[in-house]
Protein backbone atom coordinates (compact mmCIF):
# COMPACT_ATOMS: atom_id res chain seq x y z
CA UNK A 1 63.81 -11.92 -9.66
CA UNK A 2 64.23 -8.11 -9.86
CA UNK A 3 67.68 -8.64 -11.91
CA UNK A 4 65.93 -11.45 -14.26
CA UNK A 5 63.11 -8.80 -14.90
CA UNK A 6 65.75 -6.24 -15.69
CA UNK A 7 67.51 -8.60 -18.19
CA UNK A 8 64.46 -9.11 -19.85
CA UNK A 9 63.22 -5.29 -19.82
CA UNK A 10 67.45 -4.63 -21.67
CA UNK A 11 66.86 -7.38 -24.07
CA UNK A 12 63.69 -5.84 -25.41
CA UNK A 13 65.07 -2.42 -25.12
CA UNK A 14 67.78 -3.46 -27.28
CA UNK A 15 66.02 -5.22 -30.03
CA UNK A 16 63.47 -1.99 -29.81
CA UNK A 17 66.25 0.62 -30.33
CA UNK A 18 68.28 -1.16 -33.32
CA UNK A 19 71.57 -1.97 -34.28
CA UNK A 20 74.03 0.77 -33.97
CA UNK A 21 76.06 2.17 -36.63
CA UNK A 22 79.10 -0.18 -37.70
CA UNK A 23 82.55 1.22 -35.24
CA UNK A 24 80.34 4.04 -34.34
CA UNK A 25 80.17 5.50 -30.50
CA UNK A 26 77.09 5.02 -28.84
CA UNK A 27 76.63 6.67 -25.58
CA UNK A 28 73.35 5.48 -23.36
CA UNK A 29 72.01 8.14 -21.37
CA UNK A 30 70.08 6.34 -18.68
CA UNK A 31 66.71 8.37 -18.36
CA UNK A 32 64.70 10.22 -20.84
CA UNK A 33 66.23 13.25 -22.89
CA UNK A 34 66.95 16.55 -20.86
CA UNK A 35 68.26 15.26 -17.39
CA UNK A 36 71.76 15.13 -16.30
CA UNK A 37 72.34 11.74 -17.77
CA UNK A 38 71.43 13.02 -21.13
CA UNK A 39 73.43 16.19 -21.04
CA UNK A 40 76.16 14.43 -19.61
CA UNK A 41 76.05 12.15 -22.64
CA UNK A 42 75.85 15.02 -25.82
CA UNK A 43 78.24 17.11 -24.10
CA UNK A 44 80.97 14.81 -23.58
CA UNK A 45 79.81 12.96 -27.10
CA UNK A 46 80.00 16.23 -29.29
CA UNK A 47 83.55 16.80 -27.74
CA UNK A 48 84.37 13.79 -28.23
CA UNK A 49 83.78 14.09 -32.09
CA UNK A 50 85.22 18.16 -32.61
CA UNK A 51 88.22 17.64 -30.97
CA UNK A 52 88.92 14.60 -33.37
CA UNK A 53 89.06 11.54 -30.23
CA UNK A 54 86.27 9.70 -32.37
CA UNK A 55 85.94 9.52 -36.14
CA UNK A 56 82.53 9.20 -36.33
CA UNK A 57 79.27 11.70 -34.45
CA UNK A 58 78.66 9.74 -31.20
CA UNK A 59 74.99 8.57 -31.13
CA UNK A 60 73.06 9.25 -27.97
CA UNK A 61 70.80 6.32 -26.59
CA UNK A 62 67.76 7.54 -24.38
CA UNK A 63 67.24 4.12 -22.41
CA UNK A 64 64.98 5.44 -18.95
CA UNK A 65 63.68 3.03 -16.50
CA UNK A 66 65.03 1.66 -12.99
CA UNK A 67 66.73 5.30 -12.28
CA UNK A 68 69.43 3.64 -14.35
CA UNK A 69 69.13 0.18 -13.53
CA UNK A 70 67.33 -0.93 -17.39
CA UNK A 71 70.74 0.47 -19.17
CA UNK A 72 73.44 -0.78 -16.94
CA UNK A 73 71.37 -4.53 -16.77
CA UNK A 74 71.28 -3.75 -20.48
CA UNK A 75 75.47 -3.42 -20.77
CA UNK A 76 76.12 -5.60 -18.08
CA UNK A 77 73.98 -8.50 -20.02
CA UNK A 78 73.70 -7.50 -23.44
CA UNK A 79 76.54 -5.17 -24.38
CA UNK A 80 79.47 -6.52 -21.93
CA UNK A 81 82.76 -6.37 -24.74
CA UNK A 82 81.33 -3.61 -26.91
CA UNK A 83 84.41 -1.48 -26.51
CA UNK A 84 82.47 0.99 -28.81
CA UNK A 85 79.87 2.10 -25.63
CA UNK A 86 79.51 4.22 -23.04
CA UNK A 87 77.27 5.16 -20.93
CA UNK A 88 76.97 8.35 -18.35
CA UNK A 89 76.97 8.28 -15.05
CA UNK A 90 76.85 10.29 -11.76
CA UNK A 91 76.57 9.85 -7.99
CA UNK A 92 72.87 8.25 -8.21
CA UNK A 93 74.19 5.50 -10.13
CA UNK A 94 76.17 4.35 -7.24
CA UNK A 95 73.99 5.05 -4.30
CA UNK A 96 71.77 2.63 -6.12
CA UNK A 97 74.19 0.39 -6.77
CA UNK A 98 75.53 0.34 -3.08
CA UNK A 99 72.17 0.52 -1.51
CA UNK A 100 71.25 -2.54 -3.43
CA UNK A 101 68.76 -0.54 -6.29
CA UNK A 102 69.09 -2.14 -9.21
CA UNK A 103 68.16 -5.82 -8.07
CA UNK A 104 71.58 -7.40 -7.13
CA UNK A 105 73.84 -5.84 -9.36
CA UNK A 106 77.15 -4.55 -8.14
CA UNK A 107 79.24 -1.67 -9.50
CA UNK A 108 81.82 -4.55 -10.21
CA UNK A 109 80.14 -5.61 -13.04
CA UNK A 110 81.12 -2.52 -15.66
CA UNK A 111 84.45 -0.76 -15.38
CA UNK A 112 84.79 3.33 -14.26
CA UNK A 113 86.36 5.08 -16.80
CA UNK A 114 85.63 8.70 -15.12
CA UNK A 115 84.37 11.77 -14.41
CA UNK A 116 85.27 15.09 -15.42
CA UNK A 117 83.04 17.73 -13.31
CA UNK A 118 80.32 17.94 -10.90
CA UNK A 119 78.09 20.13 -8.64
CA UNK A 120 79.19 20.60 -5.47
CA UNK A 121 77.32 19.42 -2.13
CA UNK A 122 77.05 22.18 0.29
CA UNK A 123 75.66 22.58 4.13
CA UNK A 124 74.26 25.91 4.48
CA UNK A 125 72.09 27.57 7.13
CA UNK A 126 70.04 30.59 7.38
CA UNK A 127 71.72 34.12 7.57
CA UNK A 128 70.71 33.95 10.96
CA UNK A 129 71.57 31.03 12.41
CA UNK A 130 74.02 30.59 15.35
CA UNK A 131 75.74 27.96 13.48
CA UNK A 132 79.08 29.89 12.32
CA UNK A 133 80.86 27.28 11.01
CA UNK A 134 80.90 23.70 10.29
CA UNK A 135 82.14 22.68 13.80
CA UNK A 136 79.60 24.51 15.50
CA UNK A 137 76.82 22.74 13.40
CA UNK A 138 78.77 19.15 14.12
CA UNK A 139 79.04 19.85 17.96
CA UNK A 140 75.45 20.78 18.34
CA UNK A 141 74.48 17.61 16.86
CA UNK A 142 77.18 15.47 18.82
CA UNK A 143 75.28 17.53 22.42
CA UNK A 144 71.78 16.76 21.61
CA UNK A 145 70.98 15.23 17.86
CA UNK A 146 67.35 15.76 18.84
CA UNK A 147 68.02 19.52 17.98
CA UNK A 148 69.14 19.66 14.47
CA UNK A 149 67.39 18.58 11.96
CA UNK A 150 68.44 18.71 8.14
CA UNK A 151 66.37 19.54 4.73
CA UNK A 152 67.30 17.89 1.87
CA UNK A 153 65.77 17.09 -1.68
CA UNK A 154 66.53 13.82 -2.26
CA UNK A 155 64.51 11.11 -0.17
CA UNK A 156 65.77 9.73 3.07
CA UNK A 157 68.55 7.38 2.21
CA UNK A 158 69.43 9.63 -0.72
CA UNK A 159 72.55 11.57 -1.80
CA UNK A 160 71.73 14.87 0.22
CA UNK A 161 70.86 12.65 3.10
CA UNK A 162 74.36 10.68 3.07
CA UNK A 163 76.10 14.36 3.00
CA UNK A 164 75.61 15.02 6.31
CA UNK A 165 76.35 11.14 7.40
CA UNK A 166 79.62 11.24 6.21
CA UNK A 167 80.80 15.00 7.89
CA UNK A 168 79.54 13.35 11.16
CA UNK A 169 81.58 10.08 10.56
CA UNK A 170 84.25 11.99 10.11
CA UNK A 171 83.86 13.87 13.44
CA UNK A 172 83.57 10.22 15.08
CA UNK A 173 80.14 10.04 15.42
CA UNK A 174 78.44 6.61 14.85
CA UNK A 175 74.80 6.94 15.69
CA UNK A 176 73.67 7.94 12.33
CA UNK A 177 69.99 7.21 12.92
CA UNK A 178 69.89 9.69 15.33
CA UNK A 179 70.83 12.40 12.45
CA UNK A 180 67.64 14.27 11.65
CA UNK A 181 66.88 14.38 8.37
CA UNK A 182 63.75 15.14 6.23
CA UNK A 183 63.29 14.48 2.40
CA UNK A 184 61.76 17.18 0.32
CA UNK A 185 60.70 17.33 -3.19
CA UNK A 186 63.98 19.00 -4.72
CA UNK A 187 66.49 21.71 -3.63
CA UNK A 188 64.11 24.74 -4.02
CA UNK A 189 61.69 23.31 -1.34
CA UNK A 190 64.43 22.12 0.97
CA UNK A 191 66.06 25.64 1.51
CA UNK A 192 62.91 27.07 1.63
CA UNK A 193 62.28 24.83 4.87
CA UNK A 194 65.61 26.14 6.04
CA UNK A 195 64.99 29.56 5.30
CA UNK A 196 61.91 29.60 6.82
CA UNK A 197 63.04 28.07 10.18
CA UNK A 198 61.29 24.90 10.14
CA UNK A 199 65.03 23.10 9.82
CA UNK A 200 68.13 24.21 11.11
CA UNK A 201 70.14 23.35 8.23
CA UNK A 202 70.10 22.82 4.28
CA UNK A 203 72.23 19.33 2.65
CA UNK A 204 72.42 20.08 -1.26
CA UNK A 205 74.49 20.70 -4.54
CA UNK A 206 75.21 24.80 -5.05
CA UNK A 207 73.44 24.77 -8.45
CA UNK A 208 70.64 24.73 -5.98
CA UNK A 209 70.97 27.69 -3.90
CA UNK A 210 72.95 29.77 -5.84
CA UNK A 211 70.83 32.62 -5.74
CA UNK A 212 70.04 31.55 -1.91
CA UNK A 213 73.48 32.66 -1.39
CA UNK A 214 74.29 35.14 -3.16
CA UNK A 215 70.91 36.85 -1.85
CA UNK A 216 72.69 36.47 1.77
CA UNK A 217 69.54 34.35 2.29
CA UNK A 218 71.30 31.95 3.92
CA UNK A 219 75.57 30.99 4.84
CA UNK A 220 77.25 28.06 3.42
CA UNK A 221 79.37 26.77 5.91
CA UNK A 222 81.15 24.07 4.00
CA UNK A 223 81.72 23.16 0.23
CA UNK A 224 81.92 18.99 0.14
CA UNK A 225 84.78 19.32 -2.70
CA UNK A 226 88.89 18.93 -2.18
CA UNK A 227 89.24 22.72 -3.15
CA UNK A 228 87.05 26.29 -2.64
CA UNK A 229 85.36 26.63 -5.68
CA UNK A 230 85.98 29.68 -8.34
CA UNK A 231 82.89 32.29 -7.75
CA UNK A 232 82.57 30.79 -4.12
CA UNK A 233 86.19 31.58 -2.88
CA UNK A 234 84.71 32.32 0.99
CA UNK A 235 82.82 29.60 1.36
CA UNK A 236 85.40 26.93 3.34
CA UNK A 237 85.40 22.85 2.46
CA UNK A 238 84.58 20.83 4.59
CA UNK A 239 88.20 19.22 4.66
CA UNK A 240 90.15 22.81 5.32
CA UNK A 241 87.77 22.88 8.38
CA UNK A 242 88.87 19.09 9.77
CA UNK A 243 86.45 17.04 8.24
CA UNK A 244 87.83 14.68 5.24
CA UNK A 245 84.58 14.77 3.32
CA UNK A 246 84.48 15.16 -0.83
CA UNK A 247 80.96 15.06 -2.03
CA UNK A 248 80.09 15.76 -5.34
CA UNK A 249 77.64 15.07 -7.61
CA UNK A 250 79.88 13.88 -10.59
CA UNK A 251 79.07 13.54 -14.27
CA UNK A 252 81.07 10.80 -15.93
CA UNK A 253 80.88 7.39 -17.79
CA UNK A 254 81.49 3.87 -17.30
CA UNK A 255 81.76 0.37 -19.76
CA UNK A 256 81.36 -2.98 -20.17
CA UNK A 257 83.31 -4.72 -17.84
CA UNK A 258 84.90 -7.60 -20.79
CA UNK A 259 86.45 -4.57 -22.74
CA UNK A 260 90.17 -5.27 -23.17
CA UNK A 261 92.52 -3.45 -21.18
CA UNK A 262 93.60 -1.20 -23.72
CA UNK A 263 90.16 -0.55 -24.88
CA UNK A 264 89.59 0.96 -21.61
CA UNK A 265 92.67 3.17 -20.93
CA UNK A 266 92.18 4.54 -24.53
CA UNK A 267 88.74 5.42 -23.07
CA UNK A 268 90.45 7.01 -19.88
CA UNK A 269 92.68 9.14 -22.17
CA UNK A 270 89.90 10.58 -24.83
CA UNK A 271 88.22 11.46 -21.17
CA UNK A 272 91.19 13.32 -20.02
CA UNK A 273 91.10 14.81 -23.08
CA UNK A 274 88.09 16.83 -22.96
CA UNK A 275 88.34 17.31 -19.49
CA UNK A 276 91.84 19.52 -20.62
CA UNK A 277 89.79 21.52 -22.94
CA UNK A 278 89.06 24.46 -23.30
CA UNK A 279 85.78 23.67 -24.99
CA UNK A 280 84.54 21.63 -21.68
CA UNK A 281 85.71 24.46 -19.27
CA UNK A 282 83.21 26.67 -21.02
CA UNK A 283 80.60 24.02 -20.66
CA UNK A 284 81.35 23.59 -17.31
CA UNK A 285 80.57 27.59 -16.34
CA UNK A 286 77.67 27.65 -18.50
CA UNK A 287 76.23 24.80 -16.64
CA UNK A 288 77.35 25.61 -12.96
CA UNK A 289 79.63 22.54 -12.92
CA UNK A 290 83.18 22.32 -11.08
CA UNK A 291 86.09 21.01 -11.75
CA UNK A 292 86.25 17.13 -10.55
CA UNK A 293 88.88 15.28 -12.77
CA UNK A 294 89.52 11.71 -12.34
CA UNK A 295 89.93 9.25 -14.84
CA UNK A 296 91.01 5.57 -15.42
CA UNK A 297 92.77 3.50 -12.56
CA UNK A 298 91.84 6.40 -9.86
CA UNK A 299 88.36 6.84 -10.93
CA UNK A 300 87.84 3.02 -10.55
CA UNK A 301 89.68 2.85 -6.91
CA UNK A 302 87.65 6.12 -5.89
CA UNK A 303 84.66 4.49 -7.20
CA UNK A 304 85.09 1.10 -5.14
CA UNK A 305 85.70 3.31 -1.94
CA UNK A 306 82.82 5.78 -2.89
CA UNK A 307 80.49 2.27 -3.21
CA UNK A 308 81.74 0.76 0.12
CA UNK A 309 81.05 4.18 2.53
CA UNK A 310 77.54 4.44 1.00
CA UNK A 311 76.90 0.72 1.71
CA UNK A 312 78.25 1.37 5.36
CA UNK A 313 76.14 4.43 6.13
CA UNK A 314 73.21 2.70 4.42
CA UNK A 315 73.23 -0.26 6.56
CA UNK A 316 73.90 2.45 9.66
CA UNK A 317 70.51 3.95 8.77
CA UNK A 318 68.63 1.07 7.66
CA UNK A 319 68.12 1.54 4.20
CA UNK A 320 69.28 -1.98 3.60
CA UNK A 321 69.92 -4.38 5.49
């Protein structure tokens, strides 16, 4: 029912918005203009056109509604061989696809073409915490779960909440109901609760608590990303400590799925492209994004795992069912 309302919502959405310009890129940015999904769209779509990898300016869609789910029922129905679309994307758009969001669609229906930088999740504590390191925080939860309890500012089931999820399946740890964990409206709030004392520990992206950190307000014990991060060279990952977790909060795009082969690696390469330039590394550091590269055949297999761990540690929780 959900899906056939969604259909219906991208059909009139469609008609609504017009016909696009004749072998022009369009780029749908799933929510309304000045989120992530619409940066993520002009960014990459003005490199696209000054560095010459499109011969036309790419037009930017604003298509809001379902937290995503009105474009991609609108590609996946509507637009499924335009080779001439894309749409952005980012680690919401496949939580709600694993957890079941956007009425029965599955991230098998479009095709991954990449991502090219992200913000990177972080667990952090206050300055004076006993928690040293990552291990410390993991053992005190395998002891007694009862006595750590996490702030995060997305809502339970959420991206921040699967953060901590995954370090703990890592360590072997399989009761992940027992993980404390308490939704907050947004970043800013959720340290504060850390901060303050009323949690032990902070799950979040480091655009967040930048200044959290730098203030020595609180410790990061572990960066969720396969690398330390430039500016935050003494803050460990979480993998360098034991624990092979990569958790970022990518920006990137996907396609129709019926798109010819072709169609789609020349999409994969123009993506590579700007990821190599010089242009999007100064985008990147004036935004307080990371480097997070992967494109074509890997982004689609890192996607499909990505999709399958987030349905597991849903279904551990009881987010679905």
């Amino acid at each position: 029912m959900r899906m056939t309302l969604l259909k219906a919502l991208g059909t009139s959405a469609l008609i609504s918005l017009g016909a696009t310009t004749a072998m022009a890129t369009e780029c749908i940015a799933p929510a309304d203009a000045g989120g992530g999904w619409d940066f993520t769209c002009r960014q990459i779509g003005k490199l696209l056109y000054d560095l010459k990898l499109v011969p036309n300016p790419v037009q930017v869609t604003n298509m809001a509604g379902a937290g995503g789910g009105l474009a991609y029922a609108n590609v996946v129905n509507e637009r499924n061989t335009d080779a001439d679309l894309i749409v952005a994307a980012s680690s919401a758009t496949t939580t709600r696809l694993a957890q079941n969001a956007y009425g029965g669609a599955t991230a098998d229906q479009v095709r991954w073409v990449g991502t090219i930088g992200g913000d990177p999740g972080v667990i952090v504590v206050a300055k004076d915490s006993p928690f040293q390191t990552l291990s410390d925080l993991v053992e005190a939860i395998k002891a007694d779960p009862s006595k750590v309890t996490f702030a995060g500012g997305s809502a339970a089931g959420g991206f921040d909440h699967l953060k901590p999820l995954m370090i703990m399946k890592a360590a072997g740890f399989t009761d992940a109901r027992s993980v404390k964990y308490i939704g907050l409206n947004g970043g800013a709030e959720a340290i504060t609760q850390t901060i303050g004392g009323f949690t032990q520990a902070m799950t979040g992206d480091i655009s967040e608590i930048t200044g959290f950190i730098r203030s020595g307000d609180v410790r990061a014990l572990a960066i969720l990303t396969p690398e330390r991060v430039a500016g935050f060279e003494d803050i460990p990952t979480a993998k360098e400590q034991g624990y092979d977790v990569v958790v970022v909060n990518w920006r990137g795009l996907y396609v129709p799925k019926g798109i010819s082969d072709d169609a789609f690696n020349a999409w994969a390469t123009k993506l590579q492209a700007v990821a190599d330039s010089a242009e999007w590394k100064a985008v990147m550091e004036a935004n307080g994004l990371a480097p997070f590269t992967l494109v074509g055949a890997d982004f689609q297999g890192w996607i499909d795992g990505v999709v399958a761990d987030t349905t597991v540690l849903s279904r551990e929780i009881g987010v679905i069912q």
